[in-house]
C-alpha atoms as a PDB file:
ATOM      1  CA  UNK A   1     -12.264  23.779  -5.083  1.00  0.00           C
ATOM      2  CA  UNK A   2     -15.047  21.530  -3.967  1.00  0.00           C
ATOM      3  CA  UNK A   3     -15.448  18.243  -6.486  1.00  0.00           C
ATOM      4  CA  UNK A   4     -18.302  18.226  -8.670  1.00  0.00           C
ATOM      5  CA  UNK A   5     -20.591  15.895  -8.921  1.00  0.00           C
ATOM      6  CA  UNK A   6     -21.188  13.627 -11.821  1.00  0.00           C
ATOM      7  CA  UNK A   7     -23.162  10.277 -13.099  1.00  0.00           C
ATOM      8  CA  UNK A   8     -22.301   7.537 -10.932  1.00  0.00           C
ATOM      9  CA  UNK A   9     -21.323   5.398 -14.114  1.00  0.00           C
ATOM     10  CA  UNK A  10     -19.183   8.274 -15.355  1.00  0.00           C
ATOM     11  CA  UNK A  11     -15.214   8.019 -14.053  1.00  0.00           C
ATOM     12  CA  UNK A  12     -13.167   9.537 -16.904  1.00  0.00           C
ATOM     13  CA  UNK A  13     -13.739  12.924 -18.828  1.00  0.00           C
ATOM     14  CA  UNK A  14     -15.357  13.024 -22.369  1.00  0.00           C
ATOM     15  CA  UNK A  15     -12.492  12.944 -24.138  1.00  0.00           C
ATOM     16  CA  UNK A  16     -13.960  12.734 -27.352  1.00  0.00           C
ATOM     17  CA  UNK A  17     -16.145  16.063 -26.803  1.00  0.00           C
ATOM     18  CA  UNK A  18     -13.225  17.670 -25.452  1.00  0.00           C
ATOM     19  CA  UNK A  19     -11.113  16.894 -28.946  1.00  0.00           C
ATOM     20  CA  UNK A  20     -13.773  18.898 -31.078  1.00  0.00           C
ATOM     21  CA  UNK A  21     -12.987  22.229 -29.211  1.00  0.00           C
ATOM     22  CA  UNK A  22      -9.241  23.418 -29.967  1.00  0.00           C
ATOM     23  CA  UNK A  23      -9.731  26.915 -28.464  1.00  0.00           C
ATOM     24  CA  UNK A  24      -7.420  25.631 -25.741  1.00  0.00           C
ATOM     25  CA  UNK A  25      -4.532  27.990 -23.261  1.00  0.00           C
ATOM     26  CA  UNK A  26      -2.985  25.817 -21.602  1.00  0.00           C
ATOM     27  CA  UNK A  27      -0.313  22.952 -21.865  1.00  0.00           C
ATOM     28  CA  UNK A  28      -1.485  20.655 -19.402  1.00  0.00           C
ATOM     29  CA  UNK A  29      -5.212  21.502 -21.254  1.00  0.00           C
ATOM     30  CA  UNK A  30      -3.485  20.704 -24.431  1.00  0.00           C
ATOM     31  CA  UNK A  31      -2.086  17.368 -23.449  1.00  0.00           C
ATOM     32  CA  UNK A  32      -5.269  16.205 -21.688  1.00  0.00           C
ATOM     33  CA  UNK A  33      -6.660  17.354 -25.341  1.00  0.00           C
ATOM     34  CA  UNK A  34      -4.287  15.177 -27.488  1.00  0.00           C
ATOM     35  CA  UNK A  35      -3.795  12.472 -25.016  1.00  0.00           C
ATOM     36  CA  UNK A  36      -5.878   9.683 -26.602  1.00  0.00           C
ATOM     37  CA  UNK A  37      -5.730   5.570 -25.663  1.00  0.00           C
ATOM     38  CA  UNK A  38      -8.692   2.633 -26.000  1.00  0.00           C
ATOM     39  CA  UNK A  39      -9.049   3.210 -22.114  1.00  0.00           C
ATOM     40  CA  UNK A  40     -10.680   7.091 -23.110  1.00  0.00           C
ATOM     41  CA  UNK A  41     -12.960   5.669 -25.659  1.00  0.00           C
ATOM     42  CA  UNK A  42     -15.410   3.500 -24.249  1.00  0.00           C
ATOM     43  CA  UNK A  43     -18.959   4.945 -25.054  1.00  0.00           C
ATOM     44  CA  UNK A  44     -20.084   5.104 -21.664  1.00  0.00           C
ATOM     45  CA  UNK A  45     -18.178   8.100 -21.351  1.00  0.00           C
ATOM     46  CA  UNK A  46     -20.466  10.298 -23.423  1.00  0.00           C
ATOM     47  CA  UNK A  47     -22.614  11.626 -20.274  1.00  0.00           C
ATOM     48  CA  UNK A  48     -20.305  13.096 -18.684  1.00  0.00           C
ATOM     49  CA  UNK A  49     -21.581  16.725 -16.764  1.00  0.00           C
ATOM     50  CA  UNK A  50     -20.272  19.803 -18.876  1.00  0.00           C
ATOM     51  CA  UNK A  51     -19.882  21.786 -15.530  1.00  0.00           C
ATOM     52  CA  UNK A  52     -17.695  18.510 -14.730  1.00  0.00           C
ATOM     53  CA  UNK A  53     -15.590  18.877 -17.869  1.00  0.00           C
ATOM     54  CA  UNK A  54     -14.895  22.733 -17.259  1.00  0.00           C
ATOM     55  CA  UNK A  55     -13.836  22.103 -13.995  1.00  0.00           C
ATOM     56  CA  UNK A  56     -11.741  19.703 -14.620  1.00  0.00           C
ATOM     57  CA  UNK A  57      -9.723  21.226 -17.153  1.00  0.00           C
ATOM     58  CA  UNK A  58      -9.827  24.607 -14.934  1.00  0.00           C
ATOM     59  CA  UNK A  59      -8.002  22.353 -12.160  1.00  0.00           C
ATOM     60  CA  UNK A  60      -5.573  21.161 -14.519  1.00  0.00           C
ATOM     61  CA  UNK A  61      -4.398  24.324 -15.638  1.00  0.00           C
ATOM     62  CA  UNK A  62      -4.364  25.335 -12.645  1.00  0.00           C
ATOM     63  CA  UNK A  63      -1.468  22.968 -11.954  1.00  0.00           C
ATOM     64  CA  UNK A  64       0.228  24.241 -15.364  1.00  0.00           C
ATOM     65  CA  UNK A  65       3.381  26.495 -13.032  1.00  0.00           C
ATOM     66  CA  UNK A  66       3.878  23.513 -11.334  1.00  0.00           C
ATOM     67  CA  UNK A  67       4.131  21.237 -13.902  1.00  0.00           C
ATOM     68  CA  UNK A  68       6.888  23.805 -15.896  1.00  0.00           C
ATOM     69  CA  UNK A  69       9.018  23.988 -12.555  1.00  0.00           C
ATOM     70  CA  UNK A  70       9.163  19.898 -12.059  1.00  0.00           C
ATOM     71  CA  UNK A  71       9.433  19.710 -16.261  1.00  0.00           C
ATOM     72  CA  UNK A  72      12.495  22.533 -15.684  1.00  0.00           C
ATOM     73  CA  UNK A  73      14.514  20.518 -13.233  1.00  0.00           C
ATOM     74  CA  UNK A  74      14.062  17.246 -15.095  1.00  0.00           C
ATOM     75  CA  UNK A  75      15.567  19.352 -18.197  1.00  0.00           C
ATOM     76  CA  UNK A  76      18.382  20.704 -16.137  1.00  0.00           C
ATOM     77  CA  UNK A  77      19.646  17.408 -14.849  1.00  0.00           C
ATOM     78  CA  UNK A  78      19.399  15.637 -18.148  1.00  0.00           C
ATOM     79  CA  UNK A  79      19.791  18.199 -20.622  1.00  0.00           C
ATOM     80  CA  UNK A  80      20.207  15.487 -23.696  1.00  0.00           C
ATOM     81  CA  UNK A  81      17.796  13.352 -23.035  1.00  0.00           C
ATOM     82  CA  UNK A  82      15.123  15.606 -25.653  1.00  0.00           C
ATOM     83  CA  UNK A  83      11.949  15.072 -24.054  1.00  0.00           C
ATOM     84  CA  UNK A  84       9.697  17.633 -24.531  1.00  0.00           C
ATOM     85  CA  UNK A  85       7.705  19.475 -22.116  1.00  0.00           C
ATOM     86  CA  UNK A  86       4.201  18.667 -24.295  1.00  0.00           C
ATOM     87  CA  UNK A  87       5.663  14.945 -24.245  1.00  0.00           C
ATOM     88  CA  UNK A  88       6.356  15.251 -20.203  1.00  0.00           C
ATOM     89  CA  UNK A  89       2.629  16.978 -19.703  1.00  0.00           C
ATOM     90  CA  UNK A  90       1.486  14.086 -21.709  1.00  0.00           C
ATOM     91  CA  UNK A  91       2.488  11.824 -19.608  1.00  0.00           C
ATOM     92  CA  UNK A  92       1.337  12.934 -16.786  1.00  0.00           C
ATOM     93  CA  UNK A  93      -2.069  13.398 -17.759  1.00  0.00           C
ATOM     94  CA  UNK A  94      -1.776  10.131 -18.532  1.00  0.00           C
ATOM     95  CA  UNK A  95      -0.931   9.082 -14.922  1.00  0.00           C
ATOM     96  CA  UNK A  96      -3.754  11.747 -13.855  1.00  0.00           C
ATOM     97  CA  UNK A  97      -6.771   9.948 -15.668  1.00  0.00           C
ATOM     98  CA  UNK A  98      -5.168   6.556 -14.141  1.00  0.00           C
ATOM     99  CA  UNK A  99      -4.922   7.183 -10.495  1.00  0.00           C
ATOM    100  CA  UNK A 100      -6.744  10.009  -9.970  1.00  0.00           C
ATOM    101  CA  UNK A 101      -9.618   9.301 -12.375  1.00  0.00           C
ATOM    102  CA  UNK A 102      -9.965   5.862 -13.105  1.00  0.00           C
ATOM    103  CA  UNK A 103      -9.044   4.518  -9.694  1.00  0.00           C
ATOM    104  CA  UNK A 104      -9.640   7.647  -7.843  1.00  0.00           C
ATOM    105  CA  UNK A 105     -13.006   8.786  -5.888  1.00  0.00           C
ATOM    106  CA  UNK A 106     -15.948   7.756  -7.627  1.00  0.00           C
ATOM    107  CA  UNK A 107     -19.018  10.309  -8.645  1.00  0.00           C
ATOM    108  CA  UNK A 108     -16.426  13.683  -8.670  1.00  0.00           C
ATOM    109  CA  UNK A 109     -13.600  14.921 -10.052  1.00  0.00           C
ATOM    110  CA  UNK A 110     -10.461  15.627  -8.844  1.00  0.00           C
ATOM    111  CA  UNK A 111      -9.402  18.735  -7.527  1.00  0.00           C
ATOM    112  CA  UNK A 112      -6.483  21.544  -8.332  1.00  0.00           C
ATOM    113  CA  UNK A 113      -4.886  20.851  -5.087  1.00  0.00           C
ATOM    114  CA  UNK A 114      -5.775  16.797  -5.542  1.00  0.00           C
ATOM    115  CA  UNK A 115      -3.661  17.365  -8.725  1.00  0.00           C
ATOM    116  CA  UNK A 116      -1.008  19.492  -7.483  1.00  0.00           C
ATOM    117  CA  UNK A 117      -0.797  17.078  -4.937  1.00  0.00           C
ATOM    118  CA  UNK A 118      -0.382  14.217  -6.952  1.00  0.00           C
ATOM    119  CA  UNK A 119       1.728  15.873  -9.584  1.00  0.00           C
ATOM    120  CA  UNK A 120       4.329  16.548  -6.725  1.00  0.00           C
ATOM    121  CA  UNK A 121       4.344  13.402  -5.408  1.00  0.00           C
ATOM    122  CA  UNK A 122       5.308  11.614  -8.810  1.00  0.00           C
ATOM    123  CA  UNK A 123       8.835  10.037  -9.223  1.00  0.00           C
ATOM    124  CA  UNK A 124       9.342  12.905 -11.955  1.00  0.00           C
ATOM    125  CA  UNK A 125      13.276  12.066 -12.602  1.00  0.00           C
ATOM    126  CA  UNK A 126      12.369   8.556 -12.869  1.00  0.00           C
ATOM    127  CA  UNK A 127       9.620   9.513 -15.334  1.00  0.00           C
ATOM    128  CA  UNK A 128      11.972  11.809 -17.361  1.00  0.00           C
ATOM    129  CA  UNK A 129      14.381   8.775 -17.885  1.00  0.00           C
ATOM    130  CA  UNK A 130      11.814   6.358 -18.968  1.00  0.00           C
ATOM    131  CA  UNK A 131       9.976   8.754 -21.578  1.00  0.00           C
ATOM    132  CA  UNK A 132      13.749   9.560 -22.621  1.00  0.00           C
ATOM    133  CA  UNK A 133      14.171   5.725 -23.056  1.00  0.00           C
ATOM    134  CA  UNK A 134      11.231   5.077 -24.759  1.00  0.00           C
ATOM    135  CA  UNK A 135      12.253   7.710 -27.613  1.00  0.00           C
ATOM    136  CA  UNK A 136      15.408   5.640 -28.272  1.00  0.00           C
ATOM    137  CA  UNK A 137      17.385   8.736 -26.625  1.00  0.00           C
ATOM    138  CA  UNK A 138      20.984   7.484 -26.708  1.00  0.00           C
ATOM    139  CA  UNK A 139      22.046   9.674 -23.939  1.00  0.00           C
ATOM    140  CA  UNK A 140      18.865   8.355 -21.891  1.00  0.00           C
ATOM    141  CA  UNK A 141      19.623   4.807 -22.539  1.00  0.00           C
ATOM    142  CA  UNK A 142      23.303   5.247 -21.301  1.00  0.00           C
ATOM    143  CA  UNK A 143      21.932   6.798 -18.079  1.00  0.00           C
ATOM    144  CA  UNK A 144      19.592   3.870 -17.660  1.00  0.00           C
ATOM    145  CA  UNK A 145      22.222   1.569 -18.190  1.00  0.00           C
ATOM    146  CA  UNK A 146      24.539   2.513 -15.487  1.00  0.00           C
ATOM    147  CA  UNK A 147      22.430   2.862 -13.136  1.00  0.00           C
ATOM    148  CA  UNK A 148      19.835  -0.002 -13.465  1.00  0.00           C
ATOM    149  CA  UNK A 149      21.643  -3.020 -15.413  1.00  0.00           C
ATOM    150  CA  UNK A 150      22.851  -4.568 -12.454  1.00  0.00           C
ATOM    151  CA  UNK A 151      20.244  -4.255 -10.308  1.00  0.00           C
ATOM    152  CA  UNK A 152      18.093  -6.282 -13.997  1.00  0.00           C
ATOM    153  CA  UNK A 153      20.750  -8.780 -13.649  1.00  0.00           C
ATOM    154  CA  UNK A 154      20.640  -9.643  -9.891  1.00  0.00           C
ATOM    155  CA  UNK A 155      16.839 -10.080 -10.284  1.00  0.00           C
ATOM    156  CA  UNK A 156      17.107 -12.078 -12.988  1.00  0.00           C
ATOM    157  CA  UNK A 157      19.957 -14.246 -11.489  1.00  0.00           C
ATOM    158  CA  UNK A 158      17.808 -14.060  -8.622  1.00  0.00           C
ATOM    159  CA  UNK A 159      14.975 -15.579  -9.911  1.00  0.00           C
ATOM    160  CA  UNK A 160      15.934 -17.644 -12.827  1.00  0.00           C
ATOM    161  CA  UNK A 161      19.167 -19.257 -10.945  1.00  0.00           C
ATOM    162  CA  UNK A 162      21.054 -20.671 -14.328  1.00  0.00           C
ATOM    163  CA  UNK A 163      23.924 -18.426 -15.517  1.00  0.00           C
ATOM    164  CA  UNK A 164      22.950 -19.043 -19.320  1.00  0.00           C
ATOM    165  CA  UNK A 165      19.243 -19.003 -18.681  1.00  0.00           C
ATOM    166  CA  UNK A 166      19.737 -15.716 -16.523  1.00  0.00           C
ATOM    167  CA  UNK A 167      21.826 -13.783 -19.654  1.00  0.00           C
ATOM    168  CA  UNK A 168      18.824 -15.035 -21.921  1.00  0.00           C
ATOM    169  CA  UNK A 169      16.382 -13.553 -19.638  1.00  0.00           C
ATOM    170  CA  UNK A 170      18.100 -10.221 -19.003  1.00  0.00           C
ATOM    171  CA  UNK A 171      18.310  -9.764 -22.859  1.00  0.00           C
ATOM    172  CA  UNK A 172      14.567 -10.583 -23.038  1.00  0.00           C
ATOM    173  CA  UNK A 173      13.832  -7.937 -20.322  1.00  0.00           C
ATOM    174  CA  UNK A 174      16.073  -5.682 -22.110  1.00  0.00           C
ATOM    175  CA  UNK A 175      14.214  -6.401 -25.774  1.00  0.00           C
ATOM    176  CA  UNK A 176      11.453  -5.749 -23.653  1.00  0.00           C
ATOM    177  CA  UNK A 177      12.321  -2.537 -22.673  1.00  0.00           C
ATOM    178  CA  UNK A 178      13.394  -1.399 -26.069  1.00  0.00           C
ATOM    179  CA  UNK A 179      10.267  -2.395 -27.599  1.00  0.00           C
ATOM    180  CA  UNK A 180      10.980  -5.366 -30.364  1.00  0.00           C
ATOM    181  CA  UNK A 181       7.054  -5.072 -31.284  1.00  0.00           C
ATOM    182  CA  UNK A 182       5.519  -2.878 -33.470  1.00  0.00           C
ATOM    183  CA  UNK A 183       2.244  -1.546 -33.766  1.00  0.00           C
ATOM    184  CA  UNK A 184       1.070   1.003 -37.055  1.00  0.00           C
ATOM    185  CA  UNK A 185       4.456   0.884 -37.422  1.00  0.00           C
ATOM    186  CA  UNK A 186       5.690   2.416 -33.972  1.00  0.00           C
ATOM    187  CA  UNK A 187       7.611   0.319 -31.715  1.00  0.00           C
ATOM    188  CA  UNK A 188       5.946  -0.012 -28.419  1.00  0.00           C
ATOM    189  CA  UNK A 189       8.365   0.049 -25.665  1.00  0.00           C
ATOM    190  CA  UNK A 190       7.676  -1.442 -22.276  1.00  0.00           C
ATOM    191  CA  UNK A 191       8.737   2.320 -20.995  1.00  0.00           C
ATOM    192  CA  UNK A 192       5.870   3.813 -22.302  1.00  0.00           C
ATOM    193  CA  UNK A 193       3.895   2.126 -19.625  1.00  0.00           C
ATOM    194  CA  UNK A 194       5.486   3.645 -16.562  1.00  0.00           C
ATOM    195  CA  UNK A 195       3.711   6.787 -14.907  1.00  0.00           C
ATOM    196  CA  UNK A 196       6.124   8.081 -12.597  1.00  0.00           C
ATOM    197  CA  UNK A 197       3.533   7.226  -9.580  1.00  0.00           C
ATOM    198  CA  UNK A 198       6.297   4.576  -7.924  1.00  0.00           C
ATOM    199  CA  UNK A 199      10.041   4.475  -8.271  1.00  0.00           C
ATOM    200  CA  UNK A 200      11.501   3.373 -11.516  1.00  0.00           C
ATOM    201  CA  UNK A 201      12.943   0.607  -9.521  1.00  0.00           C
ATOM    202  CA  UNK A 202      10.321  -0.577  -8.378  1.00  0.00           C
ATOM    203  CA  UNK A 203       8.173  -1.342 -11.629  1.00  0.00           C
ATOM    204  CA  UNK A 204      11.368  -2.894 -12.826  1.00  0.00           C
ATOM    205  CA  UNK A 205      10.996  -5.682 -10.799  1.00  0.00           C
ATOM    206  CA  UNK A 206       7.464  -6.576 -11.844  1.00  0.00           C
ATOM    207  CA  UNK A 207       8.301  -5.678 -15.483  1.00  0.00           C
ATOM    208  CA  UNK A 208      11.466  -8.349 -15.135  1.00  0.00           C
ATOM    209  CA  UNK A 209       9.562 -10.765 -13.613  1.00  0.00           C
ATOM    210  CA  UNK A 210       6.199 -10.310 -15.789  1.00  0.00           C
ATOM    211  CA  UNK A 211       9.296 -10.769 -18.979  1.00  0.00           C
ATOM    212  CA  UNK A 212      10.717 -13.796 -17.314  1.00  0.00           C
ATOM    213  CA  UNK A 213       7.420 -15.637 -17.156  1.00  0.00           C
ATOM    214  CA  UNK A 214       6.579 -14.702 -20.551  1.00  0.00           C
ATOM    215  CA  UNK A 215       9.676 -15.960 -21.425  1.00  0.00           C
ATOM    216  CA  UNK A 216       9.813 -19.237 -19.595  1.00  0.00           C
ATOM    217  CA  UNK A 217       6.033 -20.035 -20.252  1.00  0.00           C
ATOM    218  CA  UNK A 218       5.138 -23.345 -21.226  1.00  0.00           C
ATOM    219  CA  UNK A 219       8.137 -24.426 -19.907  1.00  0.00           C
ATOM    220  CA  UNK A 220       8.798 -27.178 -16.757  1.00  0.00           C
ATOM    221  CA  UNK A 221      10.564 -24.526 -14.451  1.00  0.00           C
ATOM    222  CA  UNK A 222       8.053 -22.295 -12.604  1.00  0.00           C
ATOM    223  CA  UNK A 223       9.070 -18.392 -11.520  1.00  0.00           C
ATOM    224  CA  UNK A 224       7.538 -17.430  -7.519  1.00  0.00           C
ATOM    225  CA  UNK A 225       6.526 -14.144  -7.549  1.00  0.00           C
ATOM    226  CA  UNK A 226       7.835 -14.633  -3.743  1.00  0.00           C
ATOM    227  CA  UNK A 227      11.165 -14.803  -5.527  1.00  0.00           C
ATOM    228  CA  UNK A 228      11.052 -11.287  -6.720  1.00  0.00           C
ATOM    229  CA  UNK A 229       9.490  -9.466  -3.067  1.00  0.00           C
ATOM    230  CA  UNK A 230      12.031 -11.274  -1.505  1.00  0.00           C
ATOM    231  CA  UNK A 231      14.672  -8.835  -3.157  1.00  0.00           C
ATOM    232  CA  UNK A 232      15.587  -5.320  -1.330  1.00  0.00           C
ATOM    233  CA  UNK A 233      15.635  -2.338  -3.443  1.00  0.00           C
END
């Protein structure tokens, strides 16, 4: 499908219009319905082309098989973790409008294949684990656990040098993680933020370093961000 054009101020679907219509099909439709953060809301949004809209959520449920088949294998290889396929599509979408609508080409939409393509190309198992995580699945968090906690403690030792001061950052980076905040009384976990779109490795080391400056701010020692590239995967 050719991208249609839109209003060259317009880079994110009316979300807002979208929510008033609930004759929706399908699930990747759904989530892009119920999907809803301060990003989607600004009121320059409100132009946005009808023709535009449609074809955008034609595109996305387009991608709907593929979606189920990735969703599937994420399921089989971690059976208890309990994330839901409407919770998976969710996030997703949410990496969709990011990349491929935020950042992506300006004045069109994307298309099916653009989506398909993008959809594929996510680090879905990676994804899986973190939504898992950021439910508080015990299972999930076990998994994460064993396979990431010492590669969180070599970075931190890495980059924070001080045995004692390196166990105090790796349980701030872990508190982090869990989400100690609240907000209308949901705890916001640092998980919620990945999208899948690099390895879960890889946004570990700028989510450890981003927790070790918070946690050392104000302070006399000073964290290079050289520190943390310098460190293989």
């Amino acid at each position: 499908m050719n991208g249609t054009c839109v209003d060259h101020s317009m880079s994110r679907v009316n979300h807002r219009g979208l929510r008033r219509r609930r004759d929706y099909k399908h699930l990747l439709v759904k989530a892009h319905y119920e999907y809803d953060t301060p990003t989607l809301s600004d009121n320059n949004l409100e132009s946005l082309k009808t023709s535009a809209e449609e074809e955008y959520l034609q595109n996305l449920a387009a991608c709907e098989p593929e979606l189920a088949k990735i969703y599937s294998n994420c399921a089989r290889t971690y059976p208890e973790f309990g994330v839901s396929l409407s919770d998976f599509s969710e996030a997703v979408i949410r990496a969709v409008d990011k990349y491929l609508i935020k950042l992506g080409v300006r004045d069109r939409i994307p298309t099916a294949r653009e989506i398909s393509r993008f959809i594929n190309d996510l680090q879905s198992l990676d994804l899986y684990l973190a939504l898992a995580c950021a439910r508080g699945n015990e299972p999930g968090w076990w998994e994460f656990d064993r396979h990431y906690r010492h590669f969180i403690e070599r970075v931190a030792r890495h980059l924070v040098g001080n045995h004692v001061d390196a166990d105090e950052a790796i349980d701030f980076v872990y508190a982090e993680l869990f989400g100690t905040n609240t907000s209308s009384g949901t705890r916001q976990s640092k998980f919620k933020t990945y999208t899948g779109r690099g390895t879960l490795r890889g946004w570990l080391r700028a989510v450890i370093w981003h927790a070790i400056v918070d946690l050392y701010r104000g302070r006399a020692d000073e964290i290079s961000l050289d520190q943390c590239s310098e460190l293989d995967d």
